[in-house]
PDB file of N, CA and C in Angstrom:
ATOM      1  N   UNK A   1       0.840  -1.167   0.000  1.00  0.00           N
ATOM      2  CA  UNK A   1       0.000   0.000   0.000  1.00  0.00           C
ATOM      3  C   UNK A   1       0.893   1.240   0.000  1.00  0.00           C
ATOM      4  N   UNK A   2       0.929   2.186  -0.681  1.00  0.00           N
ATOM      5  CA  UNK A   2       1.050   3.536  -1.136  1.00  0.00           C
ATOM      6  C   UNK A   2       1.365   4.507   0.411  1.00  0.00           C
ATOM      7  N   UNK A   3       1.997   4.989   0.627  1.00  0.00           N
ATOM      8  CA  UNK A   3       2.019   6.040   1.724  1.00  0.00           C
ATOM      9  C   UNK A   3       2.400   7.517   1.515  1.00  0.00           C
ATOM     10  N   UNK A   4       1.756   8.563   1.997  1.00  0.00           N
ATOM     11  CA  UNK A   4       2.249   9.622   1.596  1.00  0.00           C
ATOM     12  C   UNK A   4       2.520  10.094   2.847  1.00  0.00           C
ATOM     13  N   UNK A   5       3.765  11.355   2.952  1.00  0.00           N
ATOM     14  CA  UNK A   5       4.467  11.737   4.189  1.00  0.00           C
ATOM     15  C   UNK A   5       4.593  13.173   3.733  1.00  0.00           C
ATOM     16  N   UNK A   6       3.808  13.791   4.513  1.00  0.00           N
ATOM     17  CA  UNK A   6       3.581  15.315   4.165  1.00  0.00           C
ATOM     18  C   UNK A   6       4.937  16.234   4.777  1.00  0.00           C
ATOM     19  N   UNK A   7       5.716  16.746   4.037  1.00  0.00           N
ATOM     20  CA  UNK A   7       6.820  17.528   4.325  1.00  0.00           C
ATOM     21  C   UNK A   7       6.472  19.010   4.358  1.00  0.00           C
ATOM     22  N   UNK A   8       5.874  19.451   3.799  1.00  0.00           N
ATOM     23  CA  UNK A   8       5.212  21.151   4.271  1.00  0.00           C
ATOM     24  C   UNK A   8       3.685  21.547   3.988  1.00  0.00           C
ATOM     25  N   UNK A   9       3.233  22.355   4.315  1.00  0.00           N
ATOM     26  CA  UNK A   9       1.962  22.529   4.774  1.00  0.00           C
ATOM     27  C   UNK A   9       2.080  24.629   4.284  1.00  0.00           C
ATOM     28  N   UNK A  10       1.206  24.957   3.395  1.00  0.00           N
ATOM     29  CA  UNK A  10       0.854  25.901   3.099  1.00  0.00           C
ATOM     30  C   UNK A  10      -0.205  26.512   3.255  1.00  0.00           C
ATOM     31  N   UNK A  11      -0.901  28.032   3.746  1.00  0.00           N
ATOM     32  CA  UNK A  11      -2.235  28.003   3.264  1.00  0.00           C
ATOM     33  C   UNK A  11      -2.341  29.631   2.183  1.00  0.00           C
ATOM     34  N   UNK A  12      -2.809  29.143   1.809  1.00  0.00           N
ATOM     35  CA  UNK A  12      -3.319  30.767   0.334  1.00  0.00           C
ATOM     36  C   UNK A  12      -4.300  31.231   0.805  1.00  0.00           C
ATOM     37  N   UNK A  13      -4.757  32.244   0.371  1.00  0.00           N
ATOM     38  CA  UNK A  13      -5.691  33.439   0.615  1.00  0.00           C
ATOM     39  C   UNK A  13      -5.939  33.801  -0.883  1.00  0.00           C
ATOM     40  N   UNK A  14      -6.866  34.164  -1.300  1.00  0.00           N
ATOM     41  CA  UNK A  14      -7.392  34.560  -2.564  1.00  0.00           C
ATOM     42  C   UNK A  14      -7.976  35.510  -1.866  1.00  0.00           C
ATOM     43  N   UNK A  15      -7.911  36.357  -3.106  1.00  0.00           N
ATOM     44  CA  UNK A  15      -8.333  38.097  -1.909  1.00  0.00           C
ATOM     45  C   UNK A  15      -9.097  38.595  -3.718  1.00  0.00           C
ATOM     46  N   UNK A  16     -10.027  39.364  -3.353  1.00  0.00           N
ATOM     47  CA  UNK A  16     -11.162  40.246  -4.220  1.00  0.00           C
ATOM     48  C   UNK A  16     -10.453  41.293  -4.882  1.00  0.00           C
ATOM     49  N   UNK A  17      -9.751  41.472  -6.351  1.00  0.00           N
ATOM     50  CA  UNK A  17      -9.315  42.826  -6.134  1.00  0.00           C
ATOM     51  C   UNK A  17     -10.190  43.462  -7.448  1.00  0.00           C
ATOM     52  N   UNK A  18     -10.908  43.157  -7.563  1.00  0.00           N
ATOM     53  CA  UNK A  18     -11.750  44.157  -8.490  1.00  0.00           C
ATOM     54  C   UNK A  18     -11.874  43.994  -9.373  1.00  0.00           C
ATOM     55  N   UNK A  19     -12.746  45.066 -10.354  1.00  0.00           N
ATOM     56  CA  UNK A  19     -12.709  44.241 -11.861  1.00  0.00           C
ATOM     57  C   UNK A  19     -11.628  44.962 -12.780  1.00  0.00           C
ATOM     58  N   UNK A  20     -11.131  44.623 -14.052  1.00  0.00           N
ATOM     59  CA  UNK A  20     -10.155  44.809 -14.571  1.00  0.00           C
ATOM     60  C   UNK A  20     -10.309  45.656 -15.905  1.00  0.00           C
ATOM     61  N   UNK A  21      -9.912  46.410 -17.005  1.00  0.00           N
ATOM     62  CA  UNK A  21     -10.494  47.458 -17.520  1.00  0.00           C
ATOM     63  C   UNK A  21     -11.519  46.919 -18.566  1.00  0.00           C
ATOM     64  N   UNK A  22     -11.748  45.535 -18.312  1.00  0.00           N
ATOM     65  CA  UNK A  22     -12.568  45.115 -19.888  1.00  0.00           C
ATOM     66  C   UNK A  22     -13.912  44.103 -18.894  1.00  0.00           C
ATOM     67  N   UNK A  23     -13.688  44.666 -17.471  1.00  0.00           N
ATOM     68  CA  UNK A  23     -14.802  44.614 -16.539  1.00  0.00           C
ATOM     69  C   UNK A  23     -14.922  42.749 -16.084  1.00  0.00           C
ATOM     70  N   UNK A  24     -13.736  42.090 -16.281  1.00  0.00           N
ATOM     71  CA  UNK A  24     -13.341  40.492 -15.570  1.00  0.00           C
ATOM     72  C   UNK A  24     -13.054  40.866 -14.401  1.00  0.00           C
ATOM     73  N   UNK A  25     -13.489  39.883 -13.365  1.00  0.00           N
ATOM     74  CA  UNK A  25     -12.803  39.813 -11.978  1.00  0.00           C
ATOM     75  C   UNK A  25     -11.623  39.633 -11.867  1.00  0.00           C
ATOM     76  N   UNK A  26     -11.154  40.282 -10.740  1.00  0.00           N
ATOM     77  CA  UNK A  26      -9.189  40.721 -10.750  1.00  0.00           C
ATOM     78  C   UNK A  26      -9.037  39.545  -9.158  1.00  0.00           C
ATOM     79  N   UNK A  27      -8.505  38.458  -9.062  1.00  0.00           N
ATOM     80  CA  UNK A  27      -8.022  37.900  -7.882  1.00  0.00           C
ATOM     81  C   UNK A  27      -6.435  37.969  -7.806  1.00  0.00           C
ATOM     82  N   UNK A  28      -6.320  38.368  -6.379  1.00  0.00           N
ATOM     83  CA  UNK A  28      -4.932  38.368  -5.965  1.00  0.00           C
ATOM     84  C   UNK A  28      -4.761  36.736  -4.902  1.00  0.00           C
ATOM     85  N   UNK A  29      -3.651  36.173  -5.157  1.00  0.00           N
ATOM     86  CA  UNK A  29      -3.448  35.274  -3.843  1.00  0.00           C
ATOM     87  C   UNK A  29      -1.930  35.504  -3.082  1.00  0.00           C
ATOM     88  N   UNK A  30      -2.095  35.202  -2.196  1.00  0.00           N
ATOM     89  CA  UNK A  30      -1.014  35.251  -0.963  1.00  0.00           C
ATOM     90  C   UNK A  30      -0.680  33.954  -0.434  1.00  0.00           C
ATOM     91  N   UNK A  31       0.089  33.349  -0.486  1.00  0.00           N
ATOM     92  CA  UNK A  31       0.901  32.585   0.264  1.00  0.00           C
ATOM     93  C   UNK A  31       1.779  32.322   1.222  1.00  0.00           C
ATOM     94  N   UNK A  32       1.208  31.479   2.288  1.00  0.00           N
ATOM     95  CA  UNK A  32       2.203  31.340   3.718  1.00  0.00           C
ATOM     96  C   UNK A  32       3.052  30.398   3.438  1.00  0.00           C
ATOM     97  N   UNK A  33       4.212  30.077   3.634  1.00  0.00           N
ATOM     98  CA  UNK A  33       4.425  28.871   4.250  1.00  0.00           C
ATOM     99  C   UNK A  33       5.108  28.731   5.156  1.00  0.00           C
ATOM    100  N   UNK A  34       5.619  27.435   5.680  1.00  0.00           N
ATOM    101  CA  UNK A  34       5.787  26.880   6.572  1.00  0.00           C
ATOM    102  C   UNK A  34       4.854  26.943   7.715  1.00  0.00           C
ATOM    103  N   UNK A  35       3.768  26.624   7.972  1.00  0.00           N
ATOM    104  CA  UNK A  35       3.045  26.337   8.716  1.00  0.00           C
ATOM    105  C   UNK A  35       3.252  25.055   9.354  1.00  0.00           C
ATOM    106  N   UNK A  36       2.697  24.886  10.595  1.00  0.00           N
ATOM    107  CA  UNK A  36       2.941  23.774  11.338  1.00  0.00           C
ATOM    108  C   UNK A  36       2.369  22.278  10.919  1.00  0.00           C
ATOM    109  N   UNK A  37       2.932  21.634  10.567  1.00  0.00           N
ATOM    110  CA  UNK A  37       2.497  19.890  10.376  1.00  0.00           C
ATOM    111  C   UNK A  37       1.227  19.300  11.032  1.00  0.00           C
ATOM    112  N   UNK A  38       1.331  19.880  12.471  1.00  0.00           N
ATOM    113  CA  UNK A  38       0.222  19.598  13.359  1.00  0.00           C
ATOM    114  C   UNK A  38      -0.667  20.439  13.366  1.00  0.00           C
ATOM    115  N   UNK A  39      -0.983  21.521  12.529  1.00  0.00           N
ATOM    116  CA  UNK A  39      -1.978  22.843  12.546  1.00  0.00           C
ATOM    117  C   UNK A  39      -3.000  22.057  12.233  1.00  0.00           C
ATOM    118  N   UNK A  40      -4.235  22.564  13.249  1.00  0.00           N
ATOM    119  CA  UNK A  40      -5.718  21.868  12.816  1.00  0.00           C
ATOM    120  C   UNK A  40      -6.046  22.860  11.614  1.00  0.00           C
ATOM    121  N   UNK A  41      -7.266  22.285  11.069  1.00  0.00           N
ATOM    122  CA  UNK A  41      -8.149  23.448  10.079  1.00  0.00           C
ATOM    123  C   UNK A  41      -8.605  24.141  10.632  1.00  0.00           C
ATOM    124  N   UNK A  42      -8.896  24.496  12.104  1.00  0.00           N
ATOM    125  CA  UNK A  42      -9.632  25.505  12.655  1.00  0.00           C
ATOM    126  C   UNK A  42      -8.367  26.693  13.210  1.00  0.00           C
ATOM    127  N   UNK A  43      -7.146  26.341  13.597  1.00  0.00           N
ATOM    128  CA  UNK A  43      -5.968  26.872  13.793  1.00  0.00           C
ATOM    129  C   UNK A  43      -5.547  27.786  12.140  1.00  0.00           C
ATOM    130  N   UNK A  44      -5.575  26.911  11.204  1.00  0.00           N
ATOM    131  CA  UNK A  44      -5.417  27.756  10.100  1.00  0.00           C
ATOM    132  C   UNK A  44      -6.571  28.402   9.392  1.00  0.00           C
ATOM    133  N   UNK A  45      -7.650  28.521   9.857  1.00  0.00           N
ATOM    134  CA  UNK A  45      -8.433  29.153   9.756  1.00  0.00           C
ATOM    135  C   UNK A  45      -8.437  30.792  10.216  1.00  0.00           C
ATOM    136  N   UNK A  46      -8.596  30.557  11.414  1.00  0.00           N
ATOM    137  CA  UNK A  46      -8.170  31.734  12.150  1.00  0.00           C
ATOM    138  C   UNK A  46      -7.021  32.206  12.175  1.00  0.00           C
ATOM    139  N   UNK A  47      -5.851  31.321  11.550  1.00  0.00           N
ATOM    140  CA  UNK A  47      -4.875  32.634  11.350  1.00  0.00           C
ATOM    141  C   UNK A  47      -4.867  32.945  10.423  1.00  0.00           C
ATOM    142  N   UNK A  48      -5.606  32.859   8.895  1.00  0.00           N
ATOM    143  CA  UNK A  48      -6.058  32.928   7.700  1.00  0.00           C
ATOM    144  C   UNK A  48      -6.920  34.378   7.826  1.00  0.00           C
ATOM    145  N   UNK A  49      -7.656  34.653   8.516  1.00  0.00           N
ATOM    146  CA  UNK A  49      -8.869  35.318   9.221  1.00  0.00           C
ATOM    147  C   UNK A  49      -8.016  36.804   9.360  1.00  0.00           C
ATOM    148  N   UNK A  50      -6.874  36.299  10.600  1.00  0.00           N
ATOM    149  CA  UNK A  50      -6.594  37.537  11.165  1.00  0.00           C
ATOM    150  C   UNK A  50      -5.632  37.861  10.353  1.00  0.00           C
ATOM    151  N   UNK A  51      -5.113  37.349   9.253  1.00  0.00           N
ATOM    152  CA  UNK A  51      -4.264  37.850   8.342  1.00  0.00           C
ATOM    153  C   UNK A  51      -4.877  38.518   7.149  1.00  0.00           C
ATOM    154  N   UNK A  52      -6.055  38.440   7.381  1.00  0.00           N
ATOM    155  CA  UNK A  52      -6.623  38.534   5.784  1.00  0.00           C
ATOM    156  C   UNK A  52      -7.348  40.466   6.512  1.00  0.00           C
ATOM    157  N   UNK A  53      -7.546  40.604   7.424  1.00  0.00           N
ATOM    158  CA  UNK A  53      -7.683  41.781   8.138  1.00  0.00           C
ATOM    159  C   UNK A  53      -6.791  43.040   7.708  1.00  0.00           C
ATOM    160  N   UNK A  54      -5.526  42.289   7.438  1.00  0.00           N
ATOM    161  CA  UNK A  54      -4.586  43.293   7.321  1.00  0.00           C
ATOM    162  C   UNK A  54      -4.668  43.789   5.360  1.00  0.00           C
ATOM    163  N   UNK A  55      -5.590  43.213   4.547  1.00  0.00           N
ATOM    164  CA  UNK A  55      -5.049  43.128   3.345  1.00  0.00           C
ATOM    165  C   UNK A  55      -6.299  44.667   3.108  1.00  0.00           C
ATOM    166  N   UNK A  56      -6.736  45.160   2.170  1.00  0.00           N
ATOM    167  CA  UNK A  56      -7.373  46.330   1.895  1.00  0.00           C
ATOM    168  C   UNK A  56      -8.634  45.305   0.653  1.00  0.00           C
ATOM    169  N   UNK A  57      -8.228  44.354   0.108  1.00  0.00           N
ATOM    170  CA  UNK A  57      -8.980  43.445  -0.412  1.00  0.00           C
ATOM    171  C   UNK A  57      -9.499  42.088   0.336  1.00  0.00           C
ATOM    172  N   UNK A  58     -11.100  42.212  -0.119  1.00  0.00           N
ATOM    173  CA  UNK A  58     -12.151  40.722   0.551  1.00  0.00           C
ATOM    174  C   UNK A  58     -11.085  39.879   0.490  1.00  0.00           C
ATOM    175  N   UNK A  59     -11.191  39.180   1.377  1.00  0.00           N
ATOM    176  CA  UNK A  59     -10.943  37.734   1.257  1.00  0.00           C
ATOM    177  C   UNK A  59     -11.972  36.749   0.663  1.00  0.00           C
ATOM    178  N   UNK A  60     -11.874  35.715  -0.085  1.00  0.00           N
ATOM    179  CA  UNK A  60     -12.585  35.292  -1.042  1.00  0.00           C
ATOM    180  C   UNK A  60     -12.718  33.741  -0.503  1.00  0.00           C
ATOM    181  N   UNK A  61     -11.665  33.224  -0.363  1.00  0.00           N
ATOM    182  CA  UNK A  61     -11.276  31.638  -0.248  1.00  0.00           C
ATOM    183  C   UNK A  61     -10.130  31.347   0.237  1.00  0.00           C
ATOM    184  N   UNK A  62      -9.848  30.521   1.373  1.00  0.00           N
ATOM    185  CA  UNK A  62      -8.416  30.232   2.024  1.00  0.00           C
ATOM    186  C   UNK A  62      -8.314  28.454   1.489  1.00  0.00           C
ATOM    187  N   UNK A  63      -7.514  28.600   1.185  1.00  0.00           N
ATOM    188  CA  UNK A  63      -6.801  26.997   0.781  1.00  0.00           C
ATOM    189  C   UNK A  63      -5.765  26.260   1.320  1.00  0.00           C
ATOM    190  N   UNK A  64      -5.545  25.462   2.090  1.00  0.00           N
ATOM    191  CA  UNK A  64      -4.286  24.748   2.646  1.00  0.00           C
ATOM    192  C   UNK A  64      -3.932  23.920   1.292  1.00  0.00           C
ATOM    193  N   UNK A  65      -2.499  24.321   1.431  1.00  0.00           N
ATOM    194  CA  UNK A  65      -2.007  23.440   0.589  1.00  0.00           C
ATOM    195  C   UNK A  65      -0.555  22.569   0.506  1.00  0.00           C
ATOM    196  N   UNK A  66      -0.285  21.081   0.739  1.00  0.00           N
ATOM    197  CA  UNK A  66       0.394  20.112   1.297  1.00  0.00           C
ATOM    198  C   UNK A  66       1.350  19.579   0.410  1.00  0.00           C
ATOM    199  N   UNK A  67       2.457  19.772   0.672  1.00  0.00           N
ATOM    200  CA  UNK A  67       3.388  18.817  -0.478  1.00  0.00           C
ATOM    201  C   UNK A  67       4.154  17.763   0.213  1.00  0.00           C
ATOM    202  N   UNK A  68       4.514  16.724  -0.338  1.00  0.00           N
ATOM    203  CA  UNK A  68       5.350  15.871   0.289  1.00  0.00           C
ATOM    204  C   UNK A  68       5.307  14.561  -0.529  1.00  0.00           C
ATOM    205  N   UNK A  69       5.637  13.658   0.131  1.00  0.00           N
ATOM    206  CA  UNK A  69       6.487  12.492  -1.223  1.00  0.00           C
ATOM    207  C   UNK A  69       5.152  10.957  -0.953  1.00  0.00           C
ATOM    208  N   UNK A  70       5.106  10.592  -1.944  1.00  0.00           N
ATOM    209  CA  UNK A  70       3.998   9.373  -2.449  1.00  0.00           C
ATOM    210  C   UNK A  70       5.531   7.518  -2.295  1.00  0.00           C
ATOM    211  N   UNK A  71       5.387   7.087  -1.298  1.00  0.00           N
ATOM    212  CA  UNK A  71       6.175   6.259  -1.586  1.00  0.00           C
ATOM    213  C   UNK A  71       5.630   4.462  -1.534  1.00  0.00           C
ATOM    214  N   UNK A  72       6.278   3.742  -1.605  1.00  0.00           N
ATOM    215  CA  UNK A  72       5.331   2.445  -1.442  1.00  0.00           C
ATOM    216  C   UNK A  72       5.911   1.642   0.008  1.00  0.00           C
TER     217      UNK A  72
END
């Protein structure tokens, strides 16, 4: 059976930035990383939250995102 072993842990922010001169939606994203291995979803939630406070654009959608190696 297949095992995967997660080596870092990211989360993004997609933030609202407006529409663009031919009137398409404009998204910005932001990226953390190194976040903690053991971070719950409710831990990166809320620091997703209080980071997204600081930006002048909505926050739209937060995404964790995991890389690490597929081995057998």
């Amino acid at each position: 059976m297949a095992n995967v072993s997660v080596k870092n842990v990211s989360i993004r922010l997609l933030f609202d930035a407006g529409l663009n001169g031919e009137g398409k939606a404009v998204t910005k994203r932001k990226t953390y990383s190194r976040i903690r291995l053991n971070a719950t979803p409710e831990q990166m939630y809320n620091t997703s939250a209080a980071l997204a406070v600081l930006s002048s654009y909505q926050l739209i959608e937060i995404e964790s995102v995991e890389s690490g190696r597929v081995t057998l």
